[in-house]
Protein backbone atom coordinates (compact mmCIF):
# COMPACT_ATOMS: atom_id res chain seq x y z
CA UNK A 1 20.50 44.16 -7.41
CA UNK A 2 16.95 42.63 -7.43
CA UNK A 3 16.33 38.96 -6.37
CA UNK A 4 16.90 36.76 -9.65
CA UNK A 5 13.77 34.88 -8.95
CA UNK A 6 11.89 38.01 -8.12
CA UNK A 7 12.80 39.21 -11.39
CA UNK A 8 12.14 36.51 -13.52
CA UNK A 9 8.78 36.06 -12.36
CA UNK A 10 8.22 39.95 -13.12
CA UNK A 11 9.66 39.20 -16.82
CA UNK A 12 7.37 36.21 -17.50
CA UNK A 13 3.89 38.41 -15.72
CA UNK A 14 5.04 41.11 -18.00
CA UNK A 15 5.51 39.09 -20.87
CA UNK A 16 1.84 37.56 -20.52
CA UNK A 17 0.23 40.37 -20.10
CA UNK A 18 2.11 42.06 -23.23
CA UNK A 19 1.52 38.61 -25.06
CA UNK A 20 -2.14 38.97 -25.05
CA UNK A 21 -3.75 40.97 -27.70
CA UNK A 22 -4.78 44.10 -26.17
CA UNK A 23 -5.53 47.69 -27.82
CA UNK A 24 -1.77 48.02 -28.05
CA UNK A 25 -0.98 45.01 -30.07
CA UNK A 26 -4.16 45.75 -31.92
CA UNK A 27 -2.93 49.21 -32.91
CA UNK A 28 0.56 48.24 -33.55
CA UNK A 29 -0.44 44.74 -35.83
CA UNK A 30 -2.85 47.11 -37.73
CA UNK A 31 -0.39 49.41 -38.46
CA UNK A 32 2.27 47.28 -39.73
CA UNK A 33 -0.24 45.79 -41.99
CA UNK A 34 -1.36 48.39 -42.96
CA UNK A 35 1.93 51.24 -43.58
CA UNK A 36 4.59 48.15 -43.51
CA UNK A 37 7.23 47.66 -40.89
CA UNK A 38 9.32 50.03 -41.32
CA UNK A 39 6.77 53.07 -40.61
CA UNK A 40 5.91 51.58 -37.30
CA UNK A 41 9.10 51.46 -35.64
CA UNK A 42 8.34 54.22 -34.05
CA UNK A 43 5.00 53.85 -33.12
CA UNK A 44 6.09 50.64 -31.48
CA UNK A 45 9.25 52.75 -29.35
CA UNK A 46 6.21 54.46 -27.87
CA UNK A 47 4.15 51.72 -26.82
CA UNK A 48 7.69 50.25 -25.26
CA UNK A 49 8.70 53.70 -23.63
CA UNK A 50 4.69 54.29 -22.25
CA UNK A 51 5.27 51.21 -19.89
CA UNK A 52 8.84 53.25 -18.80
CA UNK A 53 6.65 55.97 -17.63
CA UNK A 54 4.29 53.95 -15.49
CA UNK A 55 7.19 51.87 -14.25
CA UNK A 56 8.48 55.14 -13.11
CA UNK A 57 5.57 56.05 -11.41
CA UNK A 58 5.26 52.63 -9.81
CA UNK A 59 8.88 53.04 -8.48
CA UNK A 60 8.88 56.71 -7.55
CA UNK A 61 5.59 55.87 -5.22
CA UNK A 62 3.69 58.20 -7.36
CA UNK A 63 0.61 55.40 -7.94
CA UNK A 64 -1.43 57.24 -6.12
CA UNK A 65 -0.61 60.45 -7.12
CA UNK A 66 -1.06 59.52 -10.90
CA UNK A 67 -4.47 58.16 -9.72
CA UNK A 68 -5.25 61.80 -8.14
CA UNK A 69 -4.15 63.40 -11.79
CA UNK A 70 -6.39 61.34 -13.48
CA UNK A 71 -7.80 63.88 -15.68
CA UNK A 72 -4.15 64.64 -17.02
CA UNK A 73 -4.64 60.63 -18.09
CA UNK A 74 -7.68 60.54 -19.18
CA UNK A 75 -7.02 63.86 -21.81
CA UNK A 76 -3.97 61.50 -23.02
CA UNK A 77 -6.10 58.52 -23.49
CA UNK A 78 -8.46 60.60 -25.72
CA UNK A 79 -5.93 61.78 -27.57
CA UNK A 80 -4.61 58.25 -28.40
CA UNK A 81 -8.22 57.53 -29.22
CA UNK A 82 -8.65 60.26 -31.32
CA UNK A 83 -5.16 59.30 -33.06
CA UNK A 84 -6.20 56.20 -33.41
CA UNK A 85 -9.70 56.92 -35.30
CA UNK A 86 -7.55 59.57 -38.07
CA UNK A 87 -5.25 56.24 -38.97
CA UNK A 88 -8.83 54.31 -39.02
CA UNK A 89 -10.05 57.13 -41.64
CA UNK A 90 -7.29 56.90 -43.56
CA UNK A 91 -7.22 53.56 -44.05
CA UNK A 92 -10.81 53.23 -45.00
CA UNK A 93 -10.49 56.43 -47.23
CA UNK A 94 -7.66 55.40 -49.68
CA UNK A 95 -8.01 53.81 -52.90
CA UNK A 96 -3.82 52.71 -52.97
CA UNK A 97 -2.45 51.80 -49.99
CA UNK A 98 1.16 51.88 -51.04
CA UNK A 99 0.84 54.82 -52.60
CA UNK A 100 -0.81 56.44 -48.91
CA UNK A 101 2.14 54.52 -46.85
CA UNK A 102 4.19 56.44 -49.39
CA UNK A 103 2.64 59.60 -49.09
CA UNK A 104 2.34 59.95 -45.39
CA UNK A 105 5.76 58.51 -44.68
CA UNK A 106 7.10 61.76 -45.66
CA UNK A 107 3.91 63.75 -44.20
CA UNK A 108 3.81 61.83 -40.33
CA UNK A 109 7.24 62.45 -38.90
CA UNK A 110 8.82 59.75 -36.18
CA UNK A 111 7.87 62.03 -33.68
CA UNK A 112 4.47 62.40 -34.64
CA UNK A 113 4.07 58.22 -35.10
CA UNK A 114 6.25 57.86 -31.52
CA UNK A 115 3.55 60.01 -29.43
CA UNK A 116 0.91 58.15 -31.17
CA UNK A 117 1.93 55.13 -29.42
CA UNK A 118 3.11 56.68 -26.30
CA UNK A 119 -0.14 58.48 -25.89
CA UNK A 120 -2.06 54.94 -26.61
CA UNK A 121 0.12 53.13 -23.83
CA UNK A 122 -0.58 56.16 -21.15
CA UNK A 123 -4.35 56.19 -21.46
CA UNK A 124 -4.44 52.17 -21.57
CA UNK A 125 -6.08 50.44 -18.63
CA UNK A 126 -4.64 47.64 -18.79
CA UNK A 127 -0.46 48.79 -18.67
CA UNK A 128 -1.93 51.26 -15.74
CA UNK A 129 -3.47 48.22 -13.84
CA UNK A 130 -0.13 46.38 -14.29
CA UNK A 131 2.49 48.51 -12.85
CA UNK A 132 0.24 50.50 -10.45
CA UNK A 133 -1.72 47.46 -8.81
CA UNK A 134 0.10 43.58 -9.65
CA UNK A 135 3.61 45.13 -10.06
CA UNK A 136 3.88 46.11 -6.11
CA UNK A 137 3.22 42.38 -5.46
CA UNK A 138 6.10 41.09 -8.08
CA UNK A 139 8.51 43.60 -7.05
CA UNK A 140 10.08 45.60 -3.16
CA UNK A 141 9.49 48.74 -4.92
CA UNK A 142 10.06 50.10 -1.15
CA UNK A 143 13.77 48.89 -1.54
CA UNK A 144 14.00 49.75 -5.34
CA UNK A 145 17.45 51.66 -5.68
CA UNK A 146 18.29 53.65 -8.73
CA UNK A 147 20.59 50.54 -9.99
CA UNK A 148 17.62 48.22 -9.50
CA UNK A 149 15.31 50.30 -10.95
CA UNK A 150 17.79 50.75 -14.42
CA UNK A 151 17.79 46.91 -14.34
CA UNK A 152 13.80 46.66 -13.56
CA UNK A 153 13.47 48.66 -16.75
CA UNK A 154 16.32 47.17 -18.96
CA UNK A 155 14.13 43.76 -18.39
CA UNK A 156 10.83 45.45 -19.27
CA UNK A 157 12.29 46.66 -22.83
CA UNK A 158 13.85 43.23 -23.39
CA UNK A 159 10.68 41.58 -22.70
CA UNK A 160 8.61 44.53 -24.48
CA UNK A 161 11.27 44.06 -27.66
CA UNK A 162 10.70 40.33 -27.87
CA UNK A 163 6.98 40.66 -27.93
CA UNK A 164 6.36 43.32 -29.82
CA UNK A 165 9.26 42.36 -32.21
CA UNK A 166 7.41 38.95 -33.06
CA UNK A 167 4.14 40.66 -33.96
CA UNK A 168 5.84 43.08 -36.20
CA UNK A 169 7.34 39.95 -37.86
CA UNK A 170 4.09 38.52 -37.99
CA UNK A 171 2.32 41.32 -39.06
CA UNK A 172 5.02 42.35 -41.56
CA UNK A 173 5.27 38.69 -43.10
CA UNK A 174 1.21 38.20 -44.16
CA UNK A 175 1.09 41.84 -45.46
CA UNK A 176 3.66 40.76 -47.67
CA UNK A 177 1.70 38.42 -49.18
CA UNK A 178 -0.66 40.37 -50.63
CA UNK A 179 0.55 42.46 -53.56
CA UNK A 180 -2.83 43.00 -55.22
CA UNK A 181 -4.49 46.48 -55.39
CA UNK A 182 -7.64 44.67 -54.35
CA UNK A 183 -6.36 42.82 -51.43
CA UNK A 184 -4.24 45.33 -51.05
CA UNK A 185 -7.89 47.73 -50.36
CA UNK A 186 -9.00 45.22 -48.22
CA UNK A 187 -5.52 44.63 -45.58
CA UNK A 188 -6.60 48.57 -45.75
CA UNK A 189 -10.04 48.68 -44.52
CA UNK A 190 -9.80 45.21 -42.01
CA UNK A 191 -6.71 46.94 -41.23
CA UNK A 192 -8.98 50.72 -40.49
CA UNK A 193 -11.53 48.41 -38.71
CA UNK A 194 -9.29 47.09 -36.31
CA UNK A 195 -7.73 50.36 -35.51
CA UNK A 196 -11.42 51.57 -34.93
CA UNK A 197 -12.26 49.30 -32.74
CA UNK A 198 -9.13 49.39 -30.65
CA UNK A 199 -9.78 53.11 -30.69
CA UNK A 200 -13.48 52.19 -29.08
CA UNK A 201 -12.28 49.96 -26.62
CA UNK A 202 -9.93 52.62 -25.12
CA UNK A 203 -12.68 54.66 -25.34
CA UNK A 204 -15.27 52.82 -22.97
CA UNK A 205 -12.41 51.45 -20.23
């Protein structure tokens, strides 16, 4: 079992640094604005489960050995980018967006929306700085034992649910307030524009 304190000052670093708005939230706010909540479930599972695989690298001792394979990383974060810039297009491209949330619900599987987040939360700076550099100093990860490390992670989720769980609220709750084809058009594009630019800052970190 890990030391209570010990833990809860891991939950609260965690939840700050998932708190602030970073190319994840960006990404995941844009996209329940712009496809509704419901069709970013999934994406959000993968920004939640990314953090699982750095944790696991964290724990396993493998920091520096997932700093040696940074190629393998930076490929990922690409592809995230590159994921990222298609949803921008998309956005800016269509006329209806209920009518392209429609459409593409049936056309982008879970799966395909799931590794869209995953692959965003792999390539981001800012989760690998987290668990590879300022979670050693929260957390023994030289006494971390399989039961600790299952608890380690349960708290990560909860924290990752709560926060990501209030922006999709959030998120959900404005685009709901605009019914109009025109504002409908622009949620779209402010909603492409964001994605863009999250896609960019990825890009150049």
């Amino acid at each position: 079992m890990l030391d209570p304190a010990a833990l809860a000052v891991y939950a609260g670093a965690l939840f700050v640094a998932a708190a602030l708005p970073g190319p994840g939230v960006a990404a995941l706010v844009a996209r329940v604005l712009g496809r509704g909540v419901r069709e970013s479930l999934g994406f959000a599972v993968g920004i939640a489960l990314g953090d699982l695989v750095w944790l696991g690298f964290a724990a396993a001792g493998l920091a520096v050995l997932a700093q040696s394979f940074s190629g393998v990383f930076l490929a990922i974060k690409y592809a995230g980018v590159a994921y990222l810039l298609y949803l921008a297009w998309k956005l800016w491209t269509t006329a209806n967006l209920a009518q392209v949330v429609e459409r593409d619900a049936s056309r982008e599987g879970g799966w395909r929306s799931f590794l869209g987040g995953l692959s965003i939360t792999l390539g981001n700076p800012k989760v690998m700085v987290f668990y590879t550099a300022l979670l050693p100093n929260l957390i023994d990860l030289g006494r971390l034992s399989p039961a600790s490390f299952v608890e380690l992670a349960i708290v990560t989720e909860a924290v990752l649910a709560s926060v990501f769980g209030f922006y999709i609220v959030l998120a959900g709750r404005a685009r709901s307030l605009l019914t109009s084809p025109r504002a409908m058009r622009l949620l779209a594009r402010s909603c492409g524009t964001i994605i863009a630019g999250t896609a960019v800052t990825i890009a150049t970190r």
